[in-house]
Protein backbone atom coordinates (compact mmCIF):
# COMPACT_ATOMS: atom_id res chain seq x y z
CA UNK A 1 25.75 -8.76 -9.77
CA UNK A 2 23.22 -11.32 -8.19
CA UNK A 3 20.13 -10.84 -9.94
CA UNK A 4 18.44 -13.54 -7.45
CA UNK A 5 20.10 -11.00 -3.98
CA UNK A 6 18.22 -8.05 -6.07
CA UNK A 7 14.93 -9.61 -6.88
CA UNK A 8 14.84 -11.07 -3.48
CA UNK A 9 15.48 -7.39 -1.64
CA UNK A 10 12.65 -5.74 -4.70
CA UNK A 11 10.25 -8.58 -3.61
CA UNK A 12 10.06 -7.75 -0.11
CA UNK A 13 10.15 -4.27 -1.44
CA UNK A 14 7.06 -4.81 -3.31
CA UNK A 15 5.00 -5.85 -0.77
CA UNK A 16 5.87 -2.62 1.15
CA UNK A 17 5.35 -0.20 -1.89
CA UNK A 18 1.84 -1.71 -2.27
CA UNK A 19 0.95 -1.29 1.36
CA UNK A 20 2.29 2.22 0.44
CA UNK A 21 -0.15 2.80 -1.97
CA UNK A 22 -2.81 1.72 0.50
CA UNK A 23 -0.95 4.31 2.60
CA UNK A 24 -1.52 6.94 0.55
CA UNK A 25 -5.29 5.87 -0.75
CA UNK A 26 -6.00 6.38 3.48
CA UNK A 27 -3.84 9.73 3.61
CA UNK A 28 -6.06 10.99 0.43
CA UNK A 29 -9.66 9.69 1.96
CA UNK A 30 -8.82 11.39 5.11
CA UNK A 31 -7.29 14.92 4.61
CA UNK A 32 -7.21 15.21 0.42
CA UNK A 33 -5.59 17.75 -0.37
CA UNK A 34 -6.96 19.95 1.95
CA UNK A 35 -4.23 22.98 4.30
CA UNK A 36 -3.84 20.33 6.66
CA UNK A 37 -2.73 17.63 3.98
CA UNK A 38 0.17 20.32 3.08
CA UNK A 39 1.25 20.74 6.62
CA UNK A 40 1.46 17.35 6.99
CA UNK A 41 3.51 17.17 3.97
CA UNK A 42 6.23 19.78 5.10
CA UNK A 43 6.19 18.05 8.71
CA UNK A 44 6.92 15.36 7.66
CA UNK A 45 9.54 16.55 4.71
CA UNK A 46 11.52 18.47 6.81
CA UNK A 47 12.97 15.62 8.97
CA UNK A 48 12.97 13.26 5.83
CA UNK A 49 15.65 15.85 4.32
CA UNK A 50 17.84 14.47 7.21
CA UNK A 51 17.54 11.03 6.21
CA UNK A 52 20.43 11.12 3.16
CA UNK A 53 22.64 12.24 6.12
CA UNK A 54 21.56 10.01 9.08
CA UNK A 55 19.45 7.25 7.90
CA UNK A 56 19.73 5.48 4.16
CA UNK A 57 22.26 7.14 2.84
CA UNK A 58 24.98 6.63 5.35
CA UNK A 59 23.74 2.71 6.11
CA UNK A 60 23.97 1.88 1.85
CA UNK A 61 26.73 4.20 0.82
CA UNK A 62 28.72 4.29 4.20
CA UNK A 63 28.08 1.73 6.72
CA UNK A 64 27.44 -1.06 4.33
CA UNK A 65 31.50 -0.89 2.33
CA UNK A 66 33.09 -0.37 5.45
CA UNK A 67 30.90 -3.67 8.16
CA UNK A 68 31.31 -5.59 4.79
CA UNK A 69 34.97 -5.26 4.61
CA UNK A 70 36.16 -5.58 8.53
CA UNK A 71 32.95 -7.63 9.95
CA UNK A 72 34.58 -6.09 13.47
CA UNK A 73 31.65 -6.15 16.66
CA UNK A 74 34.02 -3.61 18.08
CA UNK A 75 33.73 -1.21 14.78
CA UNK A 76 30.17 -2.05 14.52
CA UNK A 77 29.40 -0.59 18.30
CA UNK A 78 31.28 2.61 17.34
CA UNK A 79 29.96 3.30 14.32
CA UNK A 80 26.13 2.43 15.86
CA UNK A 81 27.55 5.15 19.07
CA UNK A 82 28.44 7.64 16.44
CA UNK A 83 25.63 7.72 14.10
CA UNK A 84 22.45 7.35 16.66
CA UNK A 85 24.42 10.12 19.08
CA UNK A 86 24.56 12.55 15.81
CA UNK A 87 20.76 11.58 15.07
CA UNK A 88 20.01 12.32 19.22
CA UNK A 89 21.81 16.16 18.62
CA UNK A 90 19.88 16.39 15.43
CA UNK A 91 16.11 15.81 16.80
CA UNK A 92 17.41 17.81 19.88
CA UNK A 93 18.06 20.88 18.09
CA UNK A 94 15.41 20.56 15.18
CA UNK A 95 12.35 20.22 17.90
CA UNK A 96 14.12 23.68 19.67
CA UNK A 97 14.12 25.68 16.20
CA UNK A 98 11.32 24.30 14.63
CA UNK A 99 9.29 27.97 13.97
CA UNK A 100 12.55 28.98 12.66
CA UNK A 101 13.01 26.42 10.49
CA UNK A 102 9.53 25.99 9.36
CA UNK A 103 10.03 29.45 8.23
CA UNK A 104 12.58 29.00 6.01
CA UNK A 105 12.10 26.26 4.72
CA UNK A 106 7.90 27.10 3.79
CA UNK A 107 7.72 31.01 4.55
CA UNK A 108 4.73 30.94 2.23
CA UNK A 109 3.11 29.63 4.96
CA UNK A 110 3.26 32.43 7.44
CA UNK A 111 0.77 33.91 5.52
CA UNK A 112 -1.74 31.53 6.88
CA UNK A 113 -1.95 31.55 10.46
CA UNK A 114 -3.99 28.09 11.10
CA UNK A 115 -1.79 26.55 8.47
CA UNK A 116 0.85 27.63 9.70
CA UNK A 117 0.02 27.11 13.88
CA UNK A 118 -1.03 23.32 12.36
CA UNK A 119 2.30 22.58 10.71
CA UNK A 120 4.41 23.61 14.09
CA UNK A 121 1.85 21.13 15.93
CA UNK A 122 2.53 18.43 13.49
CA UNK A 123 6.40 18.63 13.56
CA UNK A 124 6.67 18.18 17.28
CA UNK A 125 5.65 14.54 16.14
CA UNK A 126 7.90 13.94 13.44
CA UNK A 127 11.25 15.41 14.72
CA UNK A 128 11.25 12.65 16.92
CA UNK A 129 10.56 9.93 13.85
CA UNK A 130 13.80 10.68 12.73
CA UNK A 131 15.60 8.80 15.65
CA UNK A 132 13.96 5.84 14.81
CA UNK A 133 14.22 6.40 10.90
CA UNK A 134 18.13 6.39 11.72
CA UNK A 135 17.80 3.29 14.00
CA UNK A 136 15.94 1.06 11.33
CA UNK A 137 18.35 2.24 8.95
CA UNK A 138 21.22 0.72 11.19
CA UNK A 139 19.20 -2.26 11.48
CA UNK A 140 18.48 -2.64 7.17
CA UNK A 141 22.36 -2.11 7.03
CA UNK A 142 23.53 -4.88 9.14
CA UNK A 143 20.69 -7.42 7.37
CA UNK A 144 22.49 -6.23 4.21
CA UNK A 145 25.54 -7.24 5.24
CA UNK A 146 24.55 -10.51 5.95
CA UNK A 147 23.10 -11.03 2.80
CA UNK A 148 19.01 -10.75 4.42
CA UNK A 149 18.20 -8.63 1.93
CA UNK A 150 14.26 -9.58 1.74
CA UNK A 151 13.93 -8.73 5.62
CA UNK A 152 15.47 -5.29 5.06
CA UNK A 153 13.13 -4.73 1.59
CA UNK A 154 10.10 -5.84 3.53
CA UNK A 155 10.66 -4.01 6.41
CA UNK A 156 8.80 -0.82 5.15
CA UNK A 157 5.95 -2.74 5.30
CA UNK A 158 4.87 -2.20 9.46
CA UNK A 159 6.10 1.33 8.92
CA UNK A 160 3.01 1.87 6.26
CA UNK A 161 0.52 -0.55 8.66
CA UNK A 162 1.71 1.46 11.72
CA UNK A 163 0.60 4.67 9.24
CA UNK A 164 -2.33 3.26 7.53
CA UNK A 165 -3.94 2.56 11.47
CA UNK A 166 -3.54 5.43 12.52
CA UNK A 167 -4.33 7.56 9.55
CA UNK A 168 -7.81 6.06 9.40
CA UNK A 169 -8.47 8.49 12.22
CA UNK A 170 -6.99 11.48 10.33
CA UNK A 171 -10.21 13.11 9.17
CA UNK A 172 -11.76 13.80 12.40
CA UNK A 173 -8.42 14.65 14.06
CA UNK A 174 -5.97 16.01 11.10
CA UNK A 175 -3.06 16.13 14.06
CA UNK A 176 -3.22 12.21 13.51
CA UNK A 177 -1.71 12.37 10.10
CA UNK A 178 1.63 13.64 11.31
CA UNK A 179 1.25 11.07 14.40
CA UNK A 180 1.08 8.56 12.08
CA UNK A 181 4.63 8.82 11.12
CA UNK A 182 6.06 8.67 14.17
CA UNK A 183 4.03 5.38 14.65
CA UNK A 184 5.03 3.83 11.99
CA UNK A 185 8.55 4.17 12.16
CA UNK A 186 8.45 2.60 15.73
CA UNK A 187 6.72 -0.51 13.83
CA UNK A 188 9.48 -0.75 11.79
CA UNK A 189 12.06 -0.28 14.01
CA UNK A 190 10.52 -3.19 16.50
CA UNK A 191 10.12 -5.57 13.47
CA UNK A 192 13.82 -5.50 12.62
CA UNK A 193 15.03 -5.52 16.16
CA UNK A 194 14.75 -9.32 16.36
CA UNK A 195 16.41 -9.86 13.03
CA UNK A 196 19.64 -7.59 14.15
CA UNK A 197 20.30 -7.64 17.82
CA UNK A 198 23.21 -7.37 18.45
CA UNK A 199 24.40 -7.77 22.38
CA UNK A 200 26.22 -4.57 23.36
CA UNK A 201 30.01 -4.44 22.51
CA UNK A 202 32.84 -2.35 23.91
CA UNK A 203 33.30 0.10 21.14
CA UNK A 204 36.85 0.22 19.30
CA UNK A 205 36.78 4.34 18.16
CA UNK A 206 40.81 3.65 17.24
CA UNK A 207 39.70 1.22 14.55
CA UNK A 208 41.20 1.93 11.41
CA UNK A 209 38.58 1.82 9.45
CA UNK A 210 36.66 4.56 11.39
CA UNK A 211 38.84 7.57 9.26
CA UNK A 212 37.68 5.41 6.22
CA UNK A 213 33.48 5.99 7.74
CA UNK A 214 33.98 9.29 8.58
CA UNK A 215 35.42 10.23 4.72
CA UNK A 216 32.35 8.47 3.22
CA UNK A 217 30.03 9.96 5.60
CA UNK A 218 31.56 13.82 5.02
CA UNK A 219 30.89 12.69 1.16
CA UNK A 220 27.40 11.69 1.81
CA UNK A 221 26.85 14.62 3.77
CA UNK A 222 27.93 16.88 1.22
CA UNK A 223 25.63 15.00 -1.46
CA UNK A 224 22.60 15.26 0.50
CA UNK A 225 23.48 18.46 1.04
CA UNK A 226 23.35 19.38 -2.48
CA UNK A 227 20.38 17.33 -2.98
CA UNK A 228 18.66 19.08 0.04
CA UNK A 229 19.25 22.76 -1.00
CA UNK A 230 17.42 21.43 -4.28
CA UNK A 231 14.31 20.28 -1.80
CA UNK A 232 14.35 23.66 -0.38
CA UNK A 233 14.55 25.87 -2.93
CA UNK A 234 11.84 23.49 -4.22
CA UNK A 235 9.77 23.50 -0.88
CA UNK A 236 10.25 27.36 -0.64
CA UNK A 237 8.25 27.99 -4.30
CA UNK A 238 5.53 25.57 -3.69
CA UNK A 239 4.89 26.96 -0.72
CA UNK A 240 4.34 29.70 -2.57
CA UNK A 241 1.38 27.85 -5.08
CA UNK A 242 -2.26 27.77 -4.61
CA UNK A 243 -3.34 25.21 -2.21
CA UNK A 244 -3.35 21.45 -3.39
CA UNK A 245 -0.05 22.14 -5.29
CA UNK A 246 1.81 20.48 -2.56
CA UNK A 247 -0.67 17.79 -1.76
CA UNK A 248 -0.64 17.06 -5.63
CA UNK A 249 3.23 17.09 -6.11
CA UNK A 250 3.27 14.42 -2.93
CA UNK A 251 0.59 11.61 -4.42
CA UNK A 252 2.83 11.84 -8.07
CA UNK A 253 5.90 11.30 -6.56
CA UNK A 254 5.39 8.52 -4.07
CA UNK A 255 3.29 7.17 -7.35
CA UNK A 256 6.58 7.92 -8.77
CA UNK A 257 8.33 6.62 -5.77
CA UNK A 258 7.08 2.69 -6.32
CA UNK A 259 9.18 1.60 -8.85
CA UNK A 260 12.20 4.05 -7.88
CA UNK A 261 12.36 1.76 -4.48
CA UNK A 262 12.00 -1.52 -6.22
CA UNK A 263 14.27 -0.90 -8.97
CA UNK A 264 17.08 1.45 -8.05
CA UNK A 265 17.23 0.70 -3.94
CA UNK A 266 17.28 -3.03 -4.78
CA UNK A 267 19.85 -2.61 -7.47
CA UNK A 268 21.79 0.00 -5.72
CA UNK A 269 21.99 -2.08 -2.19
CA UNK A 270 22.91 -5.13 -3.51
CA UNK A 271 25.68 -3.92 -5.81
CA UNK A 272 27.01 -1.94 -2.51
CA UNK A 273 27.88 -5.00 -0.91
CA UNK A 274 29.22 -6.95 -3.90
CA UNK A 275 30.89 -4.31 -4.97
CA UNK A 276 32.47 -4.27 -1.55
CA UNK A 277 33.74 -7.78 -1.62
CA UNK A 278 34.80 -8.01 -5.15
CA UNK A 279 36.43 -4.65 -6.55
CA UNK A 280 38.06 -6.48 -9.14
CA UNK A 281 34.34 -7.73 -10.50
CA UNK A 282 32.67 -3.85 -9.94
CA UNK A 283 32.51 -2.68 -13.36
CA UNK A 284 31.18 -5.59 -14.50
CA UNK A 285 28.69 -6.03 -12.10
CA UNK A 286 27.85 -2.14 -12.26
CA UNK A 287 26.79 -2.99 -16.14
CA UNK A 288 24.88 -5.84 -15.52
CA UNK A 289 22.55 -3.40 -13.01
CA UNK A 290 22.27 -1.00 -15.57
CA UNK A 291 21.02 -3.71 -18.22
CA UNK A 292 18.59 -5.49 -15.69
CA UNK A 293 17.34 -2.30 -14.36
CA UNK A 294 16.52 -1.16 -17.34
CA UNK A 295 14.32 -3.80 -18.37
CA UNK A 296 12.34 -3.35 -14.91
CA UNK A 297 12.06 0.79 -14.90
CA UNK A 298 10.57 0.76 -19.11
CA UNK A 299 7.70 -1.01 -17.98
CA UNK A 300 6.69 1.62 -15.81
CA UNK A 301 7.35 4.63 -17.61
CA UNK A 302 5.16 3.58 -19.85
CA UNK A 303 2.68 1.95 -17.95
CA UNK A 304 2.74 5.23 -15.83
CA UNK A 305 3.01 7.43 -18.91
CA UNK A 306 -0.21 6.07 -20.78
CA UNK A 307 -2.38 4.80 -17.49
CA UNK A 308 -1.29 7.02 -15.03
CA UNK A 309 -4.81 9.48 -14.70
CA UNK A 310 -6.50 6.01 -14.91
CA UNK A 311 -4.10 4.67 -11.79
CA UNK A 312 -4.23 7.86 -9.67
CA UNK A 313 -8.45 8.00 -10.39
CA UNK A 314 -8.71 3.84 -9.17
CA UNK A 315 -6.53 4.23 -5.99
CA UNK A 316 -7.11 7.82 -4.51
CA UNK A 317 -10.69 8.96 -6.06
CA UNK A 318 -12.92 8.39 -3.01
CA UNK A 319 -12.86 10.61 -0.09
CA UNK A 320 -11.95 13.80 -0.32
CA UNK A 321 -9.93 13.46 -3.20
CA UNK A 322 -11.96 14.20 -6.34
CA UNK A 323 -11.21 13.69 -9.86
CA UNK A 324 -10.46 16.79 -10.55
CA UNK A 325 -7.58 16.10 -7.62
CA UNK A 326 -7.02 12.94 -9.75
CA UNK A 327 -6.46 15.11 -12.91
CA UNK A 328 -3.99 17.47 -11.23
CA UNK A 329 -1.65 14.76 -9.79
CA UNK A 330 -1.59 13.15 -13.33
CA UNK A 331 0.08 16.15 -14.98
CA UNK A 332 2.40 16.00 -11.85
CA UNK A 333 3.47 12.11 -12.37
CA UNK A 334 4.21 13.62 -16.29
CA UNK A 335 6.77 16.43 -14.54
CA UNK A 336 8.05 13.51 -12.32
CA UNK A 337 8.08 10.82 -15.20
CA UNK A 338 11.97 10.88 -16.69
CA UNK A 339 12.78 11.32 -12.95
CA UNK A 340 12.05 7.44 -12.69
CA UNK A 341 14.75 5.84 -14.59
CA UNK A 342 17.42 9.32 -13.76
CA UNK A 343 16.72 7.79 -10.00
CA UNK A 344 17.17 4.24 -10.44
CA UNK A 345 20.39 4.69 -12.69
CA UNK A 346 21.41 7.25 -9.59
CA UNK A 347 21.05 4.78 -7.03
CA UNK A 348 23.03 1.97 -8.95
CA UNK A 349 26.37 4.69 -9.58
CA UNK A 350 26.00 5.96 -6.47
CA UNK A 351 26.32 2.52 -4.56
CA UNK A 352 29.52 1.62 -7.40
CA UNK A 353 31.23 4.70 -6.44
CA UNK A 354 30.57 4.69 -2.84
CA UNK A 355 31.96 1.44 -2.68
CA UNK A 356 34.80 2.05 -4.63
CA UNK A 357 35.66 5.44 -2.55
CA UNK A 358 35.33 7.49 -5.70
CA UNK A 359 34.00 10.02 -3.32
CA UNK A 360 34.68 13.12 -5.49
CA UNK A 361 32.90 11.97 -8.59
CA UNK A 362 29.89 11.39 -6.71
CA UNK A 363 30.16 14.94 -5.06
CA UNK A 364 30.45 16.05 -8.51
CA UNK A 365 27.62 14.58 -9.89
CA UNK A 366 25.57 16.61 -7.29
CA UNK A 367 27.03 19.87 -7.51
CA UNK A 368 25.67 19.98 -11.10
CA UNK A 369 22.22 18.64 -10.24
CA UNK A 370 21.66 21.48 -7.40
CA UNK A 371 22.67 23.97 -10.31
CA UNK A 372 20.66 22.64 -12.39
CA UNK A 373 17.84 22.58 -10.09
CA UNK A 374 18.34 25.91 -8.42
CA UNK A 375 18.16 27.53 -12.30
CA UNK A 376 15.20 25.50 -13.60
CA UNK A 377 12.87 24.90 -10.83
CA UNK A 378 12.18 29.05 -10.58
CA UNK A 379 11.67 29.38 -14.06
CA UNK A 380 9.28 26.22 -14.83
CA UNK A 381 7.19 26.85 -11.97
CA UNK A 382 6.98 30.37 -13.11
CA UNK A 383 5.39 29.09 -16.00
CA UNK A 384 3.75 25.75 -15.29
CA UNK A 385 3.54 25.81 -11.69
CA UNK A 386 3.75 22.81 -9.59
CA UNK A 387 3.98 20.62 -13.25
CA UNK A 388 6.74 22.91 -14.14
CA UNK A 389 8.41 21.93 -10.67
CA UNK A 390 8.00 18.65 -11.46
CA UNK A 391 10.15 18.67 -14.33
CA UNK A 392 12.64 20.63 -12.92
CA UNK A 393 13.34 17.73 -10.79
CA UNK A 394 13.61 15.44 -13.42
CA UNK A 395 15.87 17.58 -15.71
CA UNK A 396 18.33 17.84 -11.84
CA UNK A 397 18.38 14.02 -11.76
CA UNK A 398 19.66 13.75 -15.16
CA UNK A 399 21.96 15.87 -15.10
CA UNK A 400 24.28 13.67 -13.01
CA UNK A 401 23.61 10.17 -14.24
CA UNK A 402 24.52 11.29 -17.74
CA UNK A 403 27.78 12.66 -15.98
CA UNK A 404 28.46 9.90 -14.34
CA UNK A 405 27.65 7.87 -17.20
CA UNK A 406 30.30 9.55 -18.89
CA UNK A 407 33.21 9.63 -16.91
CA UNK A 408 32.70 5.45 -15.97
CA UNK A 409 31.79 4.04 -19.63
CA UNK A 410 33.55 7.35 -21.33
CA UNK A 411 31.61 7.26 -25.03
CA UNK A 412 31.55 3.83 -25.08
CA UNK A 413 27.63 1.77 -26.07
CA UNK A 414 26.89 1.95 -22.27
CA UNK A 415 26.79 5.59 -22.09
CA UNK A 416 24.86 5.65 -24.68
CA UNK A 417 22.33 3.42 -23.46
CA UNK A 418 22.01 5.20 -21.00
CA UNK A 419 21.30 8.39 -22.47
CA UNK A 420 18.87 6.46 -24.66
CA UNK A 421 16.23 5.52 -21.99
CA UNK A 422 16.51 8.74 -20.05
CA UNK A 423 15.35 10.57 -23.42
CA UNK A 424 13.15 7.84 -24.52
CA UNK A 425 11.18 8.76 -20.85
CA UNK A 426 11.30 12.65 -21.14
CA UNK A 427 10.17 12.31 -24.69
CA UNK A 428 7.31 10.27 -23.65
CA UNK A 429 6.44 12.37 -20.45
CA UNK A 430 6.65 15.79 -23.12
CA UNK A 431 3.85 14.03 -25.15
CA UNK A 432 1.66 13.08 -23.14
CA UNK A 433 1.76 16.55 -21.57
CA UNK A 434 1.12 18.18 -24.55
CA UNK A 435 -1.38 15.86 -25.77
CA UNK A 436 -5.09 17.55 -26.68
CA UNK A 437 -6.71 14.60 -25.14
């Protein structure tokens, strides 16, 4: 595994995650976590569940083995054809049913009229995002592929300026912060276009590797799937909480979400496309991720284990986000703490299995997180509310990565090394929780 390809994709990574934070510093200043904060939330959400399917998922875990392997301009046309036409149908039919699925998917907020009147408002913006989300995931595949791994890492980076710019605006007109989406995935979308053109191809649908897509894709479908019934069910109850919960739940995790991104993504995408190339190398490669990941995701548990309340106070206190705000998210990064390194050890077997077609053990791996998810977040919330949702998410991420752990290193020291940080983080996030102070 190239550690230079991974720190090179995490660097340009970086530099987006901070202008993320910036991102969400603006989002907090201008609507807090005030009704229209949580509409803006589940507008924006319900699209993003999509992405596994149409954007990231399918460019890492689907496009990436498959360009890698055949490097064919006549494949490449077909499989761009296929995936944006699937993404057209998609925005199509999710802009048609959007009260239907908006009550569904956050039926707690029918009970609110404004809320709820806002939220339909907002999604008519960020249906369309997801065309675009799909596009620039296209685009971060290819640069993969050709090795331009810091372009694709720092392309994030105009999708949080084209958000931050127009967010600024957000607290006079609320209807901006689900505007801002769309805008910024445009930005995003432009900045790669130069990097990736490719002139228009007569598309080969009789390659053979197109059966081969199609398999991965029905696998990634399936995964994200799984993964999105555990959103739901998860949307559905916090819907459900006092107001804030949601608002509170969103600042931890893309807290949360920093070094998730620069660890596992980095990891994960690079590994995808050696993996590709050099089967024979995989396992060994797949163990050197694990090691140098590692490394990389302790720092931050504990950093965001003992300094989180201090973090979340000196980038979102200002605005309308108080401390008492500040104190709430904390106890919500604590729910989503073990989460951190159950993600980035997710990300790095998902790309190894992906890339060696071991489609059903990755399908398997999500099957038990849903379960565990769909047992655990009802019965934590119950009790702890949106912290005890938190946790539930955690617990459903590792779930899988110790399975998977498992069946590829069997009992061996890497399984157990495995297991070792994952409790090392829950123990730590338990602690801190229950700490008087």
């Amino acid at each position: 595994m190239s550690l230079k390809s991974a720190l090179s994709f995490a660097f340009g990574t970086l530099i987006s995650r901070v202008l993320g934070f910036l991102r969400e510093m603006v989002f907090a200043y201008s609507l807090g976590s005030t009704q229209y904060a949580d509409a803006v939330v589940v507008a924006i959400r319900i699209p993003t569940m999509l992405r596994g399917i149409l954007a990231e998922g399918i460019s890492q875990n689907a496009f990436v083995p498959i360009f890698v392997r055949w490097k064919d301009k006549g494949l490449l046309w077909s499989l761009i054809y296929i995936i944006i036409g699937a993404t057209s149908m998609a925005v199509i039919l999710g802009m048609l049913f959007s009260p239907f699925i908006l009550n569904v998917i956050a039926p707690g907020f029918s009970k609110d009229p404004e809320k709820y009147s806002f939220t339909l408002s907002s999604m008519l913006f960020t249906f369309p995002s997801l065309l675009f989300i799909s596009a620039s995931a296209l685009q971060m595949g290819i640069a993969n592929s050709r090795g331009k791994f810091f372009i694709s890492g720092f392309s994030p980076v105009f999708f949080n300026l084209g958000m931050i710019i127009t967010l600024f605006f957000a607290s006079k007109y609320p209807i901006l912060g689900a505007l801002s989406f769309l805008v910024g995935c445009v930005m995003q979308f432009l900045f790669l276009l130069p990097f990736t053109f490719e002139l228009p191809q007569k598309p080969n649908f009789k390659h053979p590797a197109i059966p081969e897509f199609f398999k991965n894709w029905l696998s990634i479908s399936l995964n994200s799937g799984f993964l999105q019934i555990s959103t739901f069910i998860n949307t559905v109850i916090s819907s459900f909480l006092p107001t804030g919960s949601i608002a509170y739940l969103n600042y931890a995790f893309r807290l949360i979400q920093l070094p998730q991104g620069l660890i596992g993504v980095s990891f994960g995408t690079v590994l995808s496309k050696e993996s590709s190339e050099e089967e024979g190398r995989a396992l060994q490669k797949l163990k050197k991720s694990i090691i140098f990941s590692t490394i990389f995701s302790l720092f931050f548990v504990l950093l965001f284990g003992i300094f989180g309340e201090m973090i979340i106070r000196l980038l979102f206190v200002r605005g309308k986000f108080t401390l008492l705000d500040a104190e709430n998210t904390y106890l919500a990064v604590l729910g989503y703490l073990p989460s951190l390194p159950a993600f980035v050890y997710s990300s790095i077997f998902l790309s190894y299995l992906f890339a060696l077609f071991k489609r059903r053990l990755a399908n398997e791996g999500f099957v038990l997180s849903t379960i565990t998810n769909f047992f655990l977040a009802p019965i934590l919330s119950f009790f702890f509310g949106y912290i005890g949702l938190a946790f539930a998410v955690s617990l459903s991420q590792i779930a899988p990565v110790l399975y998977w752990s498992y069946r590829v290193f069997g009992k061996g020291k890497y399984s157990v090394f495995v297991f070792s940080q994952l409790a090392f983080a829950l123990i730590l996030s338990l602690a801190m929780f229950f700490s008087p102070s």
